[in-house]
Protein backbone atom coordinates (compact mmCIF):
# COMPACT_ATOMS: atom_id res chain seq x y z
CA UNK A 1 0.00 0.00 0.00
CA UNK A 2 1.45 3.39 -1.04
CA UNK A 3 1.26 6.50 1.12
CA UNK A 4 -2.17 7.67 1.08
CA UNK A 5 -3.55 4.63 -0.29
CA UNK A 6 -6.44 2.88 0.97
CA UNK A 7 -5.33 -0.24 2.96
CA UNK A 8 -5.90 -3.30 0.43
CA UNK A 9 -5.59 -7.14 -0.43
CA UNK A 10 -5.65 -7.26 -4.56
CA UNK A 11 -5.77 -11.43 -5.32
CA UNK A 12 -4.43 -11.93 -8.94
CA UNK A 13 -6.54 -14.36 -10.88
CA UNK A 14 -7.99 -15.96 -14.18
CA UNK A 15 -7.89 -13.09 -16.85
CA UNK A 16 -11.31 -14.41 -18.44
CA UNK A 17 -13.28 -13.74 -15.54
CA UNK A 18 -15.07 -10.30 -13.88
CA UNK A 19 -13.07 -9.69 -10.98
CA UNK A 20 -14.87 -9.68 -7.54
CA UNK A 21 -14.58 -5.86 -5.71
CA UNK A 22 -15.81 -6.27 -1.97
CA UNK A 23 -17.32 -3.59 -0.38
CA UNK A 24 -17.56 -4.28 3.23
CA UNK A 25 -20.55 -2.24 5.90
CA UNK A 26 -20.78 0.96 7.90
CA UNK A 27 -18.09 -1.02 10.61
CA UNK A 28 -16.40 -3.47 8.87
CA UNK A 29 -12.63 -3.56 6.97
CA UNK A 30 -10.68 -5.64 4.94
CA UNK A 31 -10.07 -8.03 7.86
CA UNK A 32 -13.56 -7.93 8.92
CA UNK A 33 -14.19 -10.21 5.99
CA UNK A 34 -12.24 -12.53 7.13
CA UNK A 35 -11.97 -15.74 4.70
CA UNK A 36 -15.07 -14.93 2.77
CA UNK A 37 -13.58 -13.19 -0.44
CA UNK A 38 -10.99 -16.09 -0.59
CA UNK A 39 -14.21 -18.78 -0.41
CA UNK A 40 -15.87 -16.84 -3.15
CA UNK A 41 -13.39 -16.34 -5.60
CA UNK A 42 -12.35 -20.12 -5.30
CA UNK A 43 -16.11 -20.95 -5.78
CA UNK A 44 -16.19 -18.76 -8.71
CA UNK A 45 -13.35 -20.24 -10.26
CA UNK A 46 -10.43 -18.06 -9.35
CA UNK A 47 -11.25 -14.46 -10.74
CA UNK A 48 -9.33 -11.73 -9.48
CA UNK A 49 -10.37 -10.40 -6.22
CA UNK A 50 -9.77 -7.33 -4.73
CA UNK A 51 -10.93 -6.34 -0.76
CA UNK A 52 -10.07 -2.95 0.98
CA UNK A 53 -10.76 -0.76 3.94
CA UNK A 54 -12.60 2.40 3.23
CA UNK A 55 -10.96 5.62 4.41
CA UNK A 56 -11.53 6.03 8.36
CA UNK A 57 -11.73 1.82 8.29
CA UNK A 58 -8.59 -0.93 9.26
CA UNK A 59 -5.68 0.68 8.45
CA UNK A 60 -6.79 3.22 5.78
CA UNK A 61 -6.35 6.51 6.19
CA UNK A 62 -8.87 8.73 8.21
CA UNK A 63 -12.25 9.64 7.69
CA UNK A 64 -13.03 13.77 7.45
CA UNK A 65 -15.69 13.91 10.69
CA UNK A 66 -18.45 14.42 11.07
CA UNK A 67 -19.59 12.35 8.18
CA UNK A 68 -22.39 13.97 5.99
CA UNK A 69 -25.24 12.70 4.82
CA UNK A 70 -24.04 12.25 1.16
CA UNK A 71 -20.78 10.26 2.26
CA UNK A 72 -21.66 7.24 0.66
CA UNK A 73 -22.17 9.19 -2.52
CA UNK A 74 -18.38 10.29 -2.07
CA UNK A 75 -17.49 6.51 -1.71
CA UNK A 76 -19.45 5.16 -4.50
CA UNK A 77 -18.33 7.94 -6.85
CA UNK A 78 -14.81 9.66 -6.08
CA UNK A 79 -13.25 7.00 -4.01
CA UNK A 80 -14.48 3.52 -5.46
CA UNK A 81 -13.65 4.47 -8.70
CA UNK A 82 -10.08 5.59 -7.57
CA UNK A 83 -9.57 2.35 -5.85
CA UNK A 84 -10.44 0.64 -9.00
CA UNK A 85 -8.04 2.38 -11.19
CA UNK A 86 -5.16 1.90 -8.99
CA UNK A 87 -5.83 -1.63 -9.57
CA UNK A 88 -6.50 -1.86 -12.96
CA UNK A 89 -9.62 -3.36 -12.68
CA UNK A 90 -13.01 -2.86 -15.26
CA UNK A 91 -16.24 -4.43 -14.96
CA UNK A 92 -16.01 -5.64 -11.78
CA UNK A 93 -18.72 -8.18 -10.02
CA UNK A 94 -19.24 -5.78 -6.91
CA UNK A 95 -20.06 -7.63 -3.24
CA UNK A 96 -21.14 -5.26 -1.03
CA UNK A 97 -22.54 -5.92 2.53
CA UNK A 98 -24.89 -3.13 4.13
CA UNK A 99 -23.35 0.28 3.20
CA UNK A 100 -20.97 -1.28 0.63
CA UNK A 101 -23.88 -2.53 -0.76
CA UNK A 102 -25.86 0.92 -0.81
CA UNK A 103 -22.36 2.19 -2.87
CA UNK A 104 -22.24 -0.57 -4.77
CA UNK A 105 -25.62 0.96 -6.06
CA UNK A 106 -25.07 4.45 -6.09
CA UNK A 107 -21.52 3.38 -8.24
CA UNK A 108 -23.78 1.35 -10.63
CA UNK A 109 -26.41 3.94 -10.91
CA UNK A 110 -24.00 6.57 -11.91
CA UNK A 111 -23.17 4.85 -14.95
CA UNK A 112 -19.76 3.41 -14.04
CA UNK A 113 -19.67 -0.25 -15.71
CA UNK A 114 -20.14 -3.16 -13.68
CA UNK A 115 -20.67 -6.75 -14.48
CA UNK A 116 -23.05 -7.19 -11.74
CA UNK A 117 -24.02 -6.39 -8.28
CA UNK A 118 -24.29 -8.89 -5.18
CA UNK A 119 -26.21 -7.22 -2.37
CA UNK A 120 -25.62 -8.60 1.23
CA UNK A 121 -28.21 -6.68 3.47
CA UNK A 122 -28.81 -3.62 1.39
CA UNK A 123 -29.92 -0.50 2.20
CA UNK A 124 -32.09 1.50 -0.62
CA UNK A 125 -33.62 4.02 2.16
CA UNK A 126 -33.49 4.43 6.42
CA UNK A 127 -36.34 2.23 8.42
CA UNK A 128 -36.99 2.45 12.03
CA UNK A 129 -35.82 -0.86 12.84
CA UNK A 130 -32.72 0.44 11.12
CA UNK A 131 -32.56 3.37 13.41
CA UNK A 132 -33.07 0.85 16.66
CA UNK A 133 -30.75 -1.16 15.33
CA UNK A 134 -28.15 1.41 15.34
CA UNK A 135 -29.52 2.83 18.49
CA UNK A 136 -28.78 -0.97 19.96
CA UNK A 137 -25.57 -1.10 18.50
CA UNK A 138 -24.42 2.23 20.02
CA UNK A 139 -25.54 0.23 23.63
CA UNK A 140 -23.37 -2.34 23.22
CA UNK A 141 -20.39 -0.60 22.05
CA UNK A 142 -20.62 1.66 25.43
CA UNK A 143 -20.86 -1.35 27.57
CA UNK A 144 -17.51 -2.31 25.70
CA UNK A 145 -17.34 -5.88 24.50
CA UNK A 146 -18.26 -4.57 21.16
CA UNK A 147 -15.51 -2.02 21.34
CA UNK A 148 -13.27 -4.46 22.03
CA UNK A 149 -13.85 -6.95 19.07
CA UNK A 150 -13.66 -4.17 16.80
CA UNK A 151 -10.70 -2.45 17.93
CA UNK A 152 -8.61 -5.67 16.88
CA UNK A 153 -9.57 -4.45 13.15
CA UNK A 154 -9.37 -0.03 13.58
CA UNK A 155 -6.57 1.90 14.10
CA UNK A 156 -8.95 4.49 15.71
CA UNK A 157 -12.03 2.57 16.49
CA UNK A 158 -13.79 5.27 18.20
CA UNK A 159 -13.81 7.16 14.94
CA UNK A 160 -15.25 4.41 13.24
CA UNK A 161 -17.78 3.71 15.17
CA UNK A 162 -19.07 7.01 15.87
CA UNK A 163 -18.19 8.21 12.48
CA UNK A 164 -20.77 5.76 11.56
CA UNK A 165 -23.37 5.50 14.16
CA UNK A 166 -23.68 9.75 14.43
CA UNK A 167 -24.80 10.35 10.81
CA UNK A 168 -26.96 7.53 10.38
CA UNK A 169 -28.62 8.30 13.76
CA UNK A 170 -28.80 12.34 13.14
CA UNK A 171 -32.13 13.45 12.00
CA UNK A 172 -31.55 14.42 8.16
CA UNK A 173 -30.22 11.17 7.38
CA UNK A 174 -33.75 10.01 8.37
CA UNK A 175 -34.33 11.41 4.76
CA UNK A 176 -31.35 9.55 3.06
CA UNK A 177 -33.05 7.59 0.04
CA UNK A 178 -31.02 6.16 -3.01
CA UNK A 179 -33.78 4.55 -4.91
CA UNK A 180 -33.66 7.57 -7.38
CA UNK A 181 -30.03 5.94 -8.63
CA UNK A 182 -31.91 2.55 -9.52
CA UNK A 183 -33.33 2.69 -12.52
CA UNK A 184 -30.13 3.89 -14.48
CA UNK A 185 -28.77 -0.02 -13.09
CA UNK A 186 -29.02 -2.72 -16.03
CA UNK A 187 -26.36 -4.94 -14.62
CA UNK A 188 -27.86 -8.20 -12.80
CA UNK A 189 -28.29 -8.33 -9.04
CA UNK A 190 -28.47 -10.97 -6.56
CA UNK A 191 -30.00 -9.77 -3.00
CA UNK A 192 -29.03 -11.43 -0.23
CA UNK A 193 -30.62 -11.03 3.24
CA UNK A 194 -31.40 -13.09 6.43
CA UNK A 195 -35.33 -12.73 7.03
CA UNK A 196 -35.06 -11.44 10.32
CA UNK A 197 -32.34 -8.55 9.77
CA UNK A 198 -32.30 -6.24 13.05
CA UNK A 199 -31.33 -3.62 10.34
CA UNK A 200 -33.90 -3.94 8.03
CA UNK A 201 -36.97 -5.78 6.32
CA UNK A 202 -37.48 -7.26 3.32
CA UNK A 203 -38.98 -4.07 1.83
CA UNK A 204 -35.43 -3.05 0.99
CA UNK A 205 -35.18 -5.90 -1.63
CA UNK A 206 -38.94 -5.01 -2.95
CA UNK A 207 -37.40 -1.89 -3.50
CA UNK A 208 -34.75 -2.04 -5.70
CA UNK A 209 -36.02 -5.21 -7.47
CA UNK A 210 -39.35 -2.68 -8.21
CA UNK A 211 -36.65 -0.17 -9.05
CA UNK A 212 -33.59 -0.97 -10.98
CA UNK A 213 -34.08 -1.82 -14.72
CA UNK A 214 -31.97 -5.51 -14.85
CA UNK A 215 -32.81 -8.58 -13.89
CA UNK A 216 -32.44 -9.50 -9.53
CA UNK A 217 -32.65 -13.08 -8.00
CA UNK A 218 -33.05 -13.31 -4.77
CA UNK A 219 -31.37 -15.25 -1.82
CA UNK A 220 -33.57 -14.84 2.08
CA UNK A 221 -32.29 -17.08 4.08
CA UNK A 222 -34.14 -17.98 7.32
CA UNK A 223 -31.40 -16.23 9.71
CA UNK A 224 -32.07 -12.91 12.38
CA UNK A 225 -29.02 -11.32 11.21
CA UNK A 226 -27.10 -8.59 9.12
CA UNK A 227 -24.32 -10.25 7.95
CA UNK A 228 -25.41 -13.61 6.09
CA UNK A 229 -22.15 -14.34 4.88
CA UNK A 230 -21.32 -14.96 7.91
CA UNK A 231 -24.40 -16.79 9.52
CA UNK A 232 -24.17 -19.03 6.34
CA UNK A 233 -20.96 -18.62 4.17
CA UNK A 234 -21.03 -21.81 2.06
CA UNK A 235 -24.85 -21.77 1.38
CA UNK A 236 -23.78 -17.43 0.33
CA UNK A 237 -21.05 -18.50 -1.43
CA UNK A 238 -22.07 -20.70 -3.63
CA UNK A 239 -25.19 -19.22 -4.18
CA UNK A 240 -23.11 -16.33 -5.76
CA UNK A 241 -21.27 -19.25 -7.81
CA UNK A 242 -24.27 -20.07 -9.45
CA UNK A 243 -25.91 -16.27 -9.93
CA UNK A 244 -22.70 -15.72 -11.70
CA UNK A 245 -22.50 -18.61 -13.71
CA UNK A 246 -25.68 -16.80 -15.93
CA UNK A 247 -24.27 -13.52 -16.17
């Protein structure tokens, strides 16, 4: 990683494949992943696969704070497409979890080429059992044993977290709604979400499958959580396999 540069893992792999790009959520990094790009990319066949920390994530630089309400426009359109070049990659298959997946959208929607979109959890617009979610999250991470399991992957985890938990709990981002970028999006999608998300319902998939203009296929598996890559990695993993396989 060069001064300045975002902290990344770039996998080299079979030319005559789209090359995974994971975006990872509002708290996570590239070791917050842990093994999953690695399972994916060998259940896809070995493309080249490229994971990184956003700025004010892992080891990446820091974050300008407060966040603003449009900061995962930045993401999805200044620093994604940055990240990309440095790398050489075009067309990528985009993996995003949560707010990686909400940039993964925005980046789509602007026109930038993609081959297609996996969704893990997205977000198209803020619910209130996104808000409590937060709200819960912020509880735990006072009481500390949150803190502490996040701390082994921040080099300033208080910014992270509050980075993250202060804009999306601040009253305009009760207003923050991306489903005017879908329709723009022609590249396949595959949503993925657990059917009890603390972070949100199902209406976020209704909601981009009413709105983008490409064809979605759906993955709801019967789980209560936000990350199901993690609650059920193979069954995600492979299920990506095969949504790729028809692209």
């Amino acid at each position: 990683m060069t001064r300045g540069s975002v902290e990344r893992e770039l996998l080299p792999g079979r030319a005559d494949l789209p090359p995974l790009v994971f975006l990872h959520e509002g708290l996570g990094s590239l070791g917050l992943w842990r093994d999953f790009p690695r399972r994916v990319a060998a259940a896809c066949g070995g493309p080249t696969t490229l994971v990184y920390s956003r700025p004010g994530h892992g080891h990446s630089p820091p974050a300008l704070l407060p966040r603003p309400v449009s900061y995962m426009h930045h993401e999805a359109l200044a620093v994604l497409p940055a990240v990309l070049a440095e790398a050489g990659i075009e067309h990528p298959v985009l993996v995003g979890h949560s707010d990686g997946a909400s940039i993964a959208l925005i980046h789509a929607g602007a026109g930038h080429p993609v081959t297609a979109l996996v969704l893990l959890a997205p977000h198209a617009f803020v619910e209130d059992r996104t808000v409590a979610g937060i709200e819960a999250a912020t509880r735990a991470y006072d009481a500390g044993p949150l803190r502490t399991r996040l701390a082994r992957h921040h080099a300033d985890v208080d910014a992270t977290f509050r980075g993250w938990s202060e804009v999306w709990l601040s009253a305009p981002f009760r207003c923050w709604n991306i489903e005017d970028t879908l329709p723009t999006i022609t590249s396949p999608l595959l949503l993925v979400q657990e059917a009890g998300d603390p972070y949100g319902t199902l209406a976020q998939l209704d909601a981009i499958e009413a709105g983008v203009s490409a064809p979605v296929t759906r993955l709801v598996l019967p789980g209560q959580g936000h990350s199901p890559h993690e609650g059920a990695p193979d069954e995600v993993a492979t299920g990506i396999a095969g949504f790729l396989q028809s692209v």
